[in-house]
N, C-alpha and C. Protein backbone atom coordinates (compact mmCIF):
# COMPACT_ATOMS: atom_id res chain seq x y z
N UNK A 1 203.64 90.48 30.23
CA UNK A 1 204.07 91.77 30.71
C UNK A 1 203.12 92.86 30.25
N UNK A 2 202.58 92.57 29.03
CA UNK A 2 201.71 93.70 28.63
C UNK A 2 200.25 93.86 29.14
N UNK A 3 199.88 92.54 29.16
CA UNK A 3 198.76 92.59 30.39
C UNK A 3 198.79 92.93 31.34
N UNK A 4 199.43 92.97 32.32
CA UNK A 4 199.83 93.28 33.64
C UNK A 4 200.31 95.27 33.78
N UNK A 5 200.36 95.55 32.80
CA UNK A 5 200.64 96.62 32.49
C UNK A 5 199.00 97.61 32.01
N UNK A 6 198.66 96.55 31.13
CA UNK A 6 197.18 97.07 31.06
C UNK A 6 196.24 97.09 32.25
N UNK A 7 196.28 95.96 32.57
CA UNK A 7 195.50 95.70 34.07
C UNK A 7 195.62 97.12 35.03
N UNK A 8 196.51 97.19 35.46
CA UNK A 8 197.17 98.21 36.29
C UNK A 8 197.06 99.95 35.87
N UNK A 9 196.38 99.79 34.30
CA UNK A 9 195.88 100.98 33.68
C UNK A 9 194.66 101.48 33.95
N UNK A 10 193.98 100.27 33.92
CA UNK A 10 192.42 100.29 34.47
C UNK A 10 192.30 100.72 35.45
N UNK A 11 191.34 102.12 35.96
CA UNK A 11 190.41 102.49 36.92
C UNK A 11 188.75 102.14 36.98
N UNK A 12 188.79 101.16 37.99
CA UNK A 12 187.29 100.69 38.05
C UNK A 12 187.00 101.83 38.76
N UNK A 13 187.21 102.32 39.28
CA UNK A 13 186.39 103.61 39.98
C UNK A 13 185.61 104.12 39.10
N UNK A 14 186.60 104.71 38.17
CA UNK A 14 185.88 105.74 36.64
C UNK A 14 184.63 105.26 35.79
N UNK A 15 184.47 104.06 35.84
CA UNK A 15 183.38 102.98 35.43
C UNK A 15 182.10 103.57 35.59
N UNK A 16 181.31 103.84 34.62
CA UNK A 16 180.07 104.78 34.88
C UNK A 16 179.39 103.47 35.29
N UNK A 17 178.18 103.40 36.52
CA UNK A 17 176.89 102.48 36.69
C UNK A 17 175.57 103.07 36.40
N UNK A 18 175.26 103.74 37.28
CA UNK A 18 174.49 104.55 37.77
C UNK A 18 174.22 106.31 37.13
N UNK A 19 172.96 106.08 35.85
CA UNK A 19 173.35 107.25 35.32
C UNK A 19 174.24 108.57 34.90
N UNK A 20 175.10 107.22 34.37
CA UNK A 20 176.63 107.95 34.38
C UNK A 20 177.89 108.34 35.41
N UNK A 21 177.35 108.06 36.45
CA UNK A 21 178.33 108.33 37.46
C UNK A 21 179.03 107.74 37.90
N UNK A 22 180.47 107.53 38.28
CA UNK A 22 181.27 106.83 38.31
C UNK A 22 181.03 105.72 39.79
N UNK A 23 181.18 104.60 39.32
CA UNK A 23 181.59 103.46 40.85
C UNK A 23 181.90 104.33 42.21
N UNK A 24 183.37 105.06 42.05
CA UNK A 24 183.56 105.75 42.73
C UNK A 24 182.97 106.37 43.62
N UNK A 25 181.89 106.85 43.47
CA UNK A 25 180.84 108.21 44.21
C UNK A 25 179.61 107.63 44.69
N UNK A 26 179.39 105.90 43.85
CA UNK A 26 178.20 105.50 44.84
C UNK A 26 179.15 105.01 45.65
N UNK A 27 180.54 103.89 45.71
CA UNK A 27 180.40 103.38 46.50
C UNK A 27 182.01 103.52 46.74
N UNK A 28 182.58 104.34 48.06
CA UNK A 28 183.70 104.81 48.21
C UNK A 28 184.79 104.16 48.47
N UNK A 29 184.54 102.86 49.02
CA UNK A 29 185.66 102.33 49.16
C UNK A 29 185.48 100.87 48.44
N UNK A 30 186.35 99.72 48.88
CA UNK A 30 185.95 98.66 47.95
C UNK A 30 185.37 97.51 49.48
N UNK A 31 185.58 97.92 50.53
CA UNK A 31 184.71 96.85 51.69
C UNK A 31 183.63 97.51 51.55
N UNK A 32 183.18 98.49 51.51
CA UNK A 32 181.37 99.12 51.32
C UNK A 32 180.78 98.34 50.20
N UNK A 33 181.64 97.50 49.32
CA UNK A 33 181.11 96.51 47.92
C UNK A 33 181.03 95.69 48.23
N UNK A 34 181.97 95.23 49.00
CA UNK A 34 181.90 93.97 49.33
C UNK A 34 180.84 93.83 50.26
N UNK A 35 180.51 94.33 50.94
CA UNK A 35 179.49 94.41 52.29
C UNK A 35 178.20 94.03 51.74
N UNK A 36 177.86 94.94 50.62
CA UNK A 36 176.51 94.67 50.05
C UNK A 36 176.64 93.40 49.13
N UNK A 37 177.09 92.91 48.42
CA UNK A 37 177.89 91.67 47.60
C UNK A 37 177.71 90.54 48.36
N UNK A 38 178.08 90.59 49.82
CA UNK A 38 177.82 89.42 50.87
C UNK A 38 176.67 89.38 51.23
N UNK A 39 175.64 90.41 51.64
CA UNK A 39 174.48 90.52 52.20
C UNK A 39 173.70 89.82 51.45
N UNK A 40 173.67 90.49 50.02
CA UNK A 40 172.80 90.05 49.20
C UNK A 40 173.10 87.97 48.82
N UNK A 41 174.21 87.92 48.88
CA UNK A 41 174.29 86.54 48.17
C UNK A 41 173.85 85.51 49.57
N UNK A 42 173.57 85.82 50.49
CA UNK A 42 173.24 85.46 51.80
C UNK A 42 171.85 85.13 51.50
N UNK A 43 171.02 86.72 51.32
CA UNK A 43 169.75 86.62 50.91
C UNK A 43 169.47 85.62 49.87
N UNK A 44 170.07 85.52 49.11
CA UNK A 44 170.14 84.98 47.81
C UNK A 44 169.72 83.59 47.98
N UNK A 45 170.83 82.95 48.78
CA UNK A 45 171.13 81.63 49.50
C UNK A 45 169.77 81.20 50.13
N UNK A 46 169.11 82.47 51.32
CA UNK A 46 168.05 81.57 51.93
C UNK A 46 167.05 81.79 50.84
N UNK A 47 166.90 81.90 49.77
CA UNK A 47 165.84 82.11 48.56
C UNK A 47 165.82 81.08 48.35
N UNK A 48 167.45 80.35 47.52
CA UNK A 48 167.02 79.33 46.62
C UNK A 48 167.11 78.17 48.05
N UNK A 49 167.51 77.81 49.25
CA UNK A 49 167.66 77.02 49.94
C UNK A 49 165.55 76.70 50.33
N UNK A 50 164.94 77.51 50.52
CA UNK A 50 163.62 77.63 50.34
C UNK A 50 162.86 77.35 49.29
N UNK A 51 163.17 77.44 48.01
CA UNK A 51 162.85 77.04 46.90
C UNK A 51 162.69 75.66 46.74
N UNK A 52 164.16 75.01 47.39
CA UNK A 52 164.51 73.47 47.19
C UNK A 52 163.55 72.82 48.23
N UNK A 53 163.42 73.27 49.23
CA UNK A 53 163.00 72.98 50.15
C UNK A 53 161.51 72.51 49.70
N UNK A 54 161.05 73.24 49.39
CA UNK A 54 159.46 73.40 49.03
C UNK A 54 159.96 72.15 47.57
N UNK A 55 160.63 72.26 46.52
CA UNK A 55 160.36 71.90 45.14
C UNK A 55 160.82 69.95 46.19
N UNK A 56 161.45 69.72 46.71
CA UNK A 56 161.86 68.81 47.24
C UNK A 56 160.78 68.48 47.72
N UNK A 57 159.96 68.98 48.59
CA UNK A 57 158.89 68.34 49.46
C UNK A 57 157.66 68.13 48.36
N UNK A 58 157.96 69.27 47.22
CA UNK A 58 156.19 68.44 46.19
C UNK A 58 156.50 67.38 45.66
N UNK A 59 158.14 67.01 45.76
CA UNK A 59 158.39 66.23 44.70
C UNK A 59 158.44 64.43 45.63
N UNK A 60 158.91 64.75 46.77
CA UNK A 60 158.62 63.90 47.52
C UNK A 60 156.73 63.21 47.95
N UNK A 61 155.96 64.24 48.03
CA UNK A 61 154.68 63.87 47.95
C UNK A 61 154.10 63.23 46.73
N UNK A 62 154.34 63.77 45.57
CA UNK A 62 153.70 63.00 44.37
C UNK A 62 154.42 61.68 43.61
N UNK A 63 155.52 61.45 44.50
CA UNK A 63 156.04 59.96 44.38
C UNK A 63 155.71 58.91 45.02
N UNK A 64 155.22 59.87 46.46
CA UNK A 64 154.18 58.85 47.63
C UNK A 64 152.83 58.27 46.66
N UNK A 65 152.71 59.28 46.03
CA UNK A 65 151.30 58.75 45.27
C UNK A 65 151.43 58.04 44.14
N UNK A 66 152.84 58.24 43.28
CA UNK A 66 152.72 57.17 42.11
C UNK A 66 153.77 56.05 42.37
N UNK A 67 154.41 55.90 44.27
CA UNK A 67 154.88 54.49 44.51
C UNK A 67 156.13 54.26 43.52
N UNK A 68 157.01 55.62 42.91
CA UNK A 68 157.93 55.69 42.18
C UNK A 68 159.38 55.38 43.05
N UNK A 69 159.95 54.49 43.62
CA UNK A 69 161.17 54.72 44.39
C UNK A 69 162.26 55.51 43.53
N UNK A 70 162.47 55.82 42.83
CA UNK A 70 163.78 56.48 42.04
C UNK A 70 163.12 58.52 42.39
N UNK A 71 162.11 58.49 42.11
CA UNK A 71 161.63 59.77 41.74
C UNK A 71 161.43 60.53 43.44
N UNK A 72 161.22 59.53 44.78
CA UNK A 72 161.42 59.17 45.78
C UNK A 72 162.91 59.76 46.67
N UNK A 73 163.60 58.68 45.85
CA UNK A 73 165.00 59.15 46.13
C UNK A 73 165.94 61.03 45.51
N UNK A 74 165.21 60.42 44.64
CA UNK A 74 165.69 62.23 44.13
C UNK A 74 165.49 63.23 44.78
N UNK A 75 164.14 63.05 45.27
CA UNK A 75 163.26 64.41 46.27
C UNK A 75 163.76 64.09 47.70
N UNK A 76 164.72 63.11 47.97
CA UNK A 76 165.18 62.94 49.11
C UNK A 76 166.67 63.85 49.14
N UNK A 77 167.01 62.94 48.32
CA UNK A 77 168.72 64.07 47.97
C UNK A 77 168.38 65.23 47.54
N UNK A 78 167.34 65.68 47.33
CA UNK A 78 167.12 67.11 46.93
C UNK A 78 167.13 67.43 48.17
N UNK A 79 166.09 67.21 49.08
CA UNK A 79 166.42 68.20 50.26
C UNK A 79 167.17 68.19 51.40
N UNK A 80 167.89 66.70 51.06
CA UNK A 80 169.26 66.39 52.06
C UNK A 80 169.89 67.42 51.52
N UNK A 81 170.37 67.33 50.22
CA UNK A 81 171.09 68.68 49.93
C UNK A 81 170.81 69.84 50.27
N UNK A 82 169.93 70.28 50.02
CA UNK A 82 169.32 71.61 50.23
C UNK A 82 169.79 72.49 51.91
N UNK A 83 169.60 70.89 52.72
CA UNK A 83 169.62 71.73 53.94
C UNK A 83 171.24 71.58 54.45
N UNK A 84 171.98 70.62 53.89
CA UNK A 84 173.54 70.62 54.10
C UNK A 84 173.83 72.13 53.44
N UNK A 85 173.40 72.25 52.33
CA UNK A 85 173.97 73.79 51.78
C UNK A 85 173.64 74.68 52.60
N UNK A 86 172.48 74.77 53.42
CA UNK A 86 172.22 76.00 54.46
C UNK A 86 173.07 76.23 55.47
N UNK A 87 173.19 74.35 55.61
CA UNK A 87 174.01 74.57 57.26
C UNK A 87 175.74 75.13 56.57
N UNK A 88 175.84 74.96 55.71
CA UNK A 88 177.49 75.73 55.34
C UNK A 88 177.34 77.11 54.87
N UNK A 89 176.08 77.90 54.74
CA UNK A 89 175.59 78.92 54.47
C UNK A 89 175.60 79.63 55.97
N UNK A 90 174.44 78.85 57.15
CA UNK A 90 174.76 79.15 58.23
C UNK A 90 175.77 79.26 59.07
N UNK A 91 176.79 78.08 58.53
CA UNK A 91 178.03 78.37 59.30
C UNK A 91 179.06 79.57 59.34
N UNK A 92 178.66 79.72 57.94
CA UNK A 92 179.91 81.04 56.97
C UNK A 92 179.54 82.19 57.71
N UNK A 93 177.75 82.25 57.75
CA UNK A 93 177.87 83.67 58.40
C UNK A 93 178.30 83.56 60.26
N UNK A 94 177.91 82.54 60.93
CA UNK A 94 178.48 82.37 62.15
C UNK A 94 179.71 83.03 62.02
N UNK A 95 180.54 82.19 61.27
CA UNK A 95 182.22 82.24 61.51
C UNK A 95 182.63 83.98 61.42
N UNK A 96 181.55 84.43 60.59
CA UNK A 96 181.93 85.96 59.90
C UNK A 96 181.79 86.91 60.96
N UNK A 97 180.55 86.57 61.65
CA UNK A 97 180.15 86.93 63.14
C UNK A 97 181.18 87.38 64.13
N UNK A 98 181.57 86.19 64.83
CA UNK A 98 182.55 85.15 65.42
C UNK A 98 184.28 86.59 65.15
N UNK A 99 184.58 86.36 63.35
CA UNK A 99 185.24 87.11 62.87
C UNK A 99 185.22 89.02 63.60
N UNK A 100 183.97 89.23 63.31
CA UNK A 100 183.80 90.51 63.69
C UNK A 100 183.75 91.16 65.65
N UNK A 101 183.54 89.86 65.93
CA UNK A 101 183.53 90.54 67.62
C UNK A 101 184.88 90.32 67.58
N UNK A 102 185.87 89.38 67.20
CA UNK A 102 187.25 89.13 67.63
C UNK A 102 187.74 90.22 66.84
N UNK A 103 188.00 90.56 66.01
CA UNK A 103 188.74 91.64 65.45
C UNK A 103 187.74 93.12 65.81
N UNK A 104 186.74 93.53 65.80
CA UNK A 104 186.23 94.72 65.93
C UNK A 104 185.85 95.18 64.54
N UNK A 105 185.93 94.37 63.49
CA UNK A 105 185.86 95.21 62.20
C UNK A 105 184.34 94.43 61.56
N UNK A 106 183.64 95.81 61.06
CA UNK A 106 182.10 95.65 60.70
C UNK A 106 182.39 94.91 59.31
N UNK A 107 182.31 93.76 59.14
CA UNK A 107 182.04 93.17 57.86
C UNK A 107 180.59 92.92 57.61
N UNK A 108 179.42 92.74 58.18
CA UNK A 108 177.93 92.77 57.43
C UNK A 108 177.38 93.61 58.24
């Protein structure tokens, strides 16, 4: 009970970020946070999905050369993975898409 009481005390608005100034005044509502929060972790996503991509493919080439099957397989599931995570990366934002012409409301 007393948590729930505290919780409910808290204003994140009032929260200085930005040379003292409160959450509030950069960012007015709480979907304008979220908006940038999604964008970025999107970006984020095709970073490290590119990363793997590439660290997967050196790692796959220099096993061709030392005839390692285990070290082989790794750089295989590395970038099987890599690109299953995109396509559920790609899908999310489809669906969000998809989301926004059917309802009318700007989520990215």
């Amino acid at each position: 009970m007393k948590l729930t009481r505290l919780i409910s005390q808290v204003n994140i608005g009032d929260l200085p970020i930005d040379n003292g100034k409160p959450i509030s005044n950069t960012y007015p509502d709480e979907t304008t946070l979220v908006n940038i929060i999604v964008k970025n972790s999107l970006t984020l996503a095709g970073i490290i999905f590119l990363i793997l991509i590439i660290a997967g493919g050196i790692m796959m080439i220099v096993s061709a050369g030392s005839s390692d099957q285990k070290q082989a397989a790794t750089a295989k599931s590395m970038i099987t993975n890599s690109l299953i995570g995109f396509l559920v990366i790609f899908l999310s934002y489809f669906i969000i898409q998809i989301i926004e012409v059917l309802t009318g409301l700007s989520i990215l």
